[in-house]
Protein backbone atom coordinates (compact mmCIF):
# COMPACT_ATOMS: atom_id res chain seq x y z
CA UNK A 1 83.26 0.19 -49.04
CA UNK A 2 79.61 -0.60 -48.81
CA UNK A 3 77.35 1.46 -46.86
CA UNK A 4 74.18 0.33 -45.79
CA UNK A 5 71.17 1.49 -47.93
CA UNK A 6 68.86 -1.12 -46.24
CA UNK A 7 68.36 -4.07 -44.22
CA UNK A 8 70.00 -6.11 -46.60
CA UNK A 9 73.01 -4.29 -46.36
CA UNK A 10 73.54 -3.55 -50.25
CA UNK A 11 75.36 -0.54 -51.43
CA UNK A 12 73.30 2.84 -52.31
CA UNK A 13 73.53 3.37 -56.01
CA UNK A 14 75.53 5.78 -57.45
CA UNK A 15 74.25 9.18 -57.65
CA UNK A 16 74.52 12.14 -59.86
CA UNK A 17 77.17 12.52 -62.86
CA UNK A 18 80.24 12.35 -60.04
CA UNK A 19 82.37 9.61 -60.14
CA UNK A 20 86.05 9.44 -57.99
CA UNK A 21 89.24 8.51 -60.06
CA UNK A 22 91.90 6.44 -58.11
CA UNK A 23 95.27 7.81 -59.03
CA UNK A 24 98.45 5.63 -58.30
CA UNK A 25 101.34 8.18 -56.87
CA UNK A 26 103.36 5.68 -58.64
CA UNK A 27 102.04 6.96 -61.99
CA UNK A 28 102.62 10.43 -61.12
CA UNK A 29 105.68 12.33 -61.96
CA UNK A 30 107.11 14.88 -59.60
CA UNK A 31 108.33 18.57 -60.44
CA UNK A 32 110.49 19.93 -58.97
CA UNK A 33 109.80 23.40 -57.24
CA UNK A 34 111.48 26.59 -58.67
CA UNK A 35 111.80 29.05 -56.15
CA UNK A 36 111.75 32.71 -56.19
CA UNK A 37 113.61 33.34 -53.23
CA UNK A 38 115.43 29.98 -52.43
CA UNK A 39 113.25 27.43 -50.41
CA UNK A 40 111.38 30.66 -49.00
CA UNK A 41 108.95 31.80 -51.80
CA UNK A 42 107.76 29.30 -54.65
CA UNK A 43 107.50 30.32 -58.11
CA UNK A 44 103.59 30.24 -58.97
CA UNK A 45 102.16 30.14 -55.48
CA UNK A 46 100.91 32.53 -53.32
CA UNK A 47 102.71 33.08 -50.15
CA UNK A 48 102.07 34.64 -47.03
CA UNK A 49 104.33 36.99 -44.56
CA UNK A 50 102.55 37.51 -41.46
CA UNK A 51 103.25 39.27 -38.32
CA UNK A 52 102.13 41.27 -35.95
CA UNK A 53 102.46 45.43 -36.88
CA UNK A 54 105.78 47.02 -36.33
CA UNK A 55 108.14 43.82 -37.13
CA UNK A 56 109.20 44.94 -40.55
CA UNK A 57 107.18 42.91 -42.92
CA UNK A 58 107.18 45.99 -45.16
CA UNK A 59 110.78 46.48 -45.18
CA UNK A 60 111.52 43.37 -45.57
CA UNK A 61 109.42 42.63 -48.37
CA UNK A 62 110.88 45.72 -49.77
CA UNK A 63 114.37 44.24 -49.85
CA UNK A 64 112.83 41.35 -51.89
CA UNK A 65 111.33 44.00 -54.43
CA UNK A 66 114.81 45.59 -54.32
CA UNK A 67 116.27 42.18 -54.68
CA UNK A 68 114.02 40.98 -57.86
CA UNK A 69 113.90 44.27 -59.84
CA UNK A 70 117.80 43.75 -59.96
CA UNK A 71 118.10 39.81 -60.79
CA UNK A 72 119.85 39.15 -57.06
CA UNK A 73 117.29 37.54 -55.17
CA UNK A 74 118.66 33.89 -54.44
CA UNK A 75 116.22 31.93 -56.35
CA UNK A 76 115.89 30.10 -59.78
CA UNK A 77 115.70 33.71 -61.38
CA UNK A 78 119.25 35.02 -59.65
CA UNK A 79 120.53 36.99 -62.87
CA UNK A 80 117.11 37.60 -64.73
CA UNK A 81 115.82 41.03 -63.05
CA UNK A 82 112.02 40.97 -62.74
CA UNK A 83 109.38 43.19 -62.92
CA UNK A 84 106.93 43.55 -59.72
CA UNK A 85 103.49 44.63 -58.48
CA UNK A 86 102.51 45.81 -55.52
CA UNK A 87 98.62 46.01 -54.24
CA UNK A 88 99.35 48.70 -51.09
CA UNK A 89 96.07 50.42 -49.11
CA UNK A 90 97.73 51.17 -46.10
CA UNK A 91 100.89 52.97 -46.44
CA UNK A 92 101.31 56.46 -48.95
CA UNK A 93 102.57 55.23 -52.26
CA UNK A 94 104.70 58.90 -52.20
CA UNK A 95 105.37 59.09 -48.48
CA UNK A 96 106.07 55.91 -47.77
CA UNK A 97 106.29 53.15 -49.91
CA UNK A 98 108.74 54.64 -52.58
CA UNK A 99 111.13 56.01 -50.23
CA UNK A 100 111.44 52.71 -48.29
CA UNK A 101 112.06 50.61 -52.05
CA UNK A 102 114.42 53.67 -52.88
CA UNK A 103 116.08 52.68 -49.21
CA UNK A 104 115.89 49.34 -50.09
CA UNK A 105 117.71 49.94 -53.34
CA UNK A 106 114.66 48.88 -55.80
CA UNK A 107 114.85 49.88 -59.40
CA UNK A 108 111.93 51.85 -59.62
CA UNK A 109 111.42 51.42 -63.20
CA UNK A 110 110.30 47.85 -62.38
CA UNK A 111 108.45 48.25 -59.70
CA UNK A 112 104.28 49.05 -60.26
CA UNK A 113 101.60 50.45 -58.22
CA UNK A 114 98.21 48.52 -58.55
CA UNK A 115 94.78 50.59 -58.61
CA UNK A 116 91.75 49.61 -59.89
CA UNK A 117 89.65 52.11 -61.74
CA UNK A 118 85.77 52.32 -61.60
CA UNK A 119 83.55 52.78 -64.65
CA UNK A 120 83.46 56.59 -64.02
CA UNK A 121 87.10 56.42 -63.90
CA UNK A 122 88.01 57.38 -60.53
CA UNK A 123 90.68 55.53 -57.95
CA UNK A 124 89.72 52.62 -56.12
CA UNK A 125 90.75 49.78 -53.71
CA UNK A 126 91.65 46.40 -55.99
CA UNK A 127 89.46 43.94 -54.33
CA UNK A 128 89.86 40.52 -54.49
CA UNK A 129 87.95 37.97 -55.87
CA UNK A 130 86.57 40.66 -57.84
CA UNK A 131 89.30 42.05 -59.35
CA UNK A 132 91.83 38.88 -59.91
CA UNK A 133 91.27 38.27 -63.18
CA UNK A 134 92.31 41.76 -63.34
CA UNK A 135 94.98 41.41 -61.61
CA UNK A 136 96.37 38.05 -63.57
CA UNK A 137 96.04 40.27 -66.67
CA UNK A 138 98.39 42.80 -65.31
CA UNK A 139 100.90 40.21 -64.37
CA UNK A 140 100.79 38.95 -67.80
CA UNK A 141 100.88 42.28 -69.37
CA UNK A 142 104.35 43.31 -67.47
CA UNK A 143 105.60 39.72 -66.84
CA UNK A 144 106.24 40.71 -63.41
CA UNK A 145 107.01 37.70 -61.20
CA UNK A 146 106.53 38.90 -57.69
CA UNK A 147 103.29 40.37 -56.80
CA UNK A 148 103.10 42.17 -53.14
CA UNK A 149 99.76 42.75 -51.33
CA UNK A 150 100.10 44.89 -48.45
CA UNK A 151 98.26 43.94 -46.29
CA UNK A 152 95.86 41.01 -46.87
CA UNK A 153 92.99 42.15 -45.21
CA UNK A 154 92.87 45.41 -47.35
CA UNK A 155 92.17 43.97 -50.65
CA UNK A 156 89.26 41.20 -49.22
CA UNK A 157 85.67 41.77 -50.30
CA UNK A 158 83.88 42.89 -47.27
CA UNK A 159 81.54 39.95 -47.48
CA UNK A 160 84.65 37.27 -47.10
CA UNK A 161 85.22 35.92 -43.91
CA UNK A 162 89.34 36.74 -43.06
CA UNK A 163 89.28 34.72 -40.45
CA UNK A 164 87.76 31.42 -42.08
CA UNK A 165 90.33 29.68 -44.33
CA UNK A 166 87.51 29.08 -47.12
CA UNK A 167 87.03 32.67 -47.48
CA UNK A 168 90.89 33.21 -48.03
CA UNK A 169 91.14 30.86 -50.50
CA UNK A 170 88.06 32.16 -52.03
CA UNK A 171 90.12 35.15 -52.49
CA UNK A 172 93.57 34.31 -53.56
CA UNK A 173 92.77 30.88 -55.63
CA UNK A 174 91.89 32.72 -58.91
CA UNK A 175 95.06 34.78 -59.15
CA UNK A 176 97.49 31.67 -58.01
C-alpha cells in the first residue's frame, strides 16, 4: 500500500531498522493444545477464574489443587500427580487456606506457599512484574504445573493499571 508522502503520491521511505515479515498460515504447523484440566485450563498459559466474592472461586480452585497433587484432574497429566504453587494475600495460609485443600482432599506435601523475602529477610507480598522471574524459578525448581494466585489484584505493582488490559499483561506475560 502506498501512502502519500507528497504531491506526487510516492511512498515514504522506509524508516528505522523495522521491517514486517509476511508469514503464510499455510507454512505454519499447528500444535495441538495439552490441557491441564480438559478444554478448561491450557498447559503453559495463564488463565483466569473470575467472579464476584462469595461464589467459590477458592474452593473450587482448591478442588483443582486437590485434583493435580493426586494425578486425577482430567487433563493430559490424568495419572502424573503434580506439584503446585499458590501466591495467596487474602485468606490465612493456617486458618484458611490449608483447611479448605485438606477439605478438598489435596496432598499437602505437594502443595507450596509462595512468599517473597526482602533483603533484610523479612515476609513480603510477591509482586508481579517484579518478582516473576522469581516466580518462574520456583516453578522450575519444584516442577509444579499449576500455579494459583489468589486474587489477582493482590500481587499487581501498585503502579499497574488493573483495570487497563496493557497493565495486566504487563504483569502476567513474563511468568507465562
Amino acid at each position: 500500500v502506498a501512502l502519500c508522502n507528497c504531491a506526487t503520491c510516492e511512498p515514504a521511505p522506509p524508516t528505522g531498522t523495522r521491517s514486517l515479515d509476511l508469514v503464510s498460515a499455510a507454512s505454519i504447523n499447528p500444535r495441538p493444545v495439552r490441557w491441564l484440566l480438559d478444554r478448561l485450563i491450557p498447559l503453559g498459559s495463564v488463565t483466569l477464574l473470575a467472579g464476584r466474592e462469595g461464589l467459590g472461586k477458592s474452593t473450587l480452585w482448591a478442588y483443582w489443587v486437590a485434583a493435580a497433587t493426586h494425578g486425577t484432574l482430567d487433563g493430559h497429566l490424568y495419572g502424573t500427580p503434580t506439584d503446585v504453587l499458590v501466591i495467596a494475600n487474602e485468606d490465612a495460609v493456617d486458618y484458611t487456606l490449608v483447611p479448605r485443600l485438606m477439605a478438598a482432599g489435596a496432598n499437602l506435601d505437594r502443595v507450596r506457599f509462595v512468599e517473597a523475602v526482602t533483603a533484610d529477610g523479612n515476609g513480603s507480598t510477591v509482586v508481579l512484574p517484579l518478582d516473576a522471574q522469581r516466580v518462574q524459578d520456583a516453578v522450575a525448581q519444584t516442577g509444579a504445573r499449576l500455579v494459583i494466585v489468589d486474587p489477582l489484584v493482590s500481587v499487581l505493582d501498585g503502579s499497574l493499571d488493573s483495570h487497563k488490559d496493557h497493565s495486566i499483561r504487563q504483569a502476567l506475560d513474563p511468568i507465562n
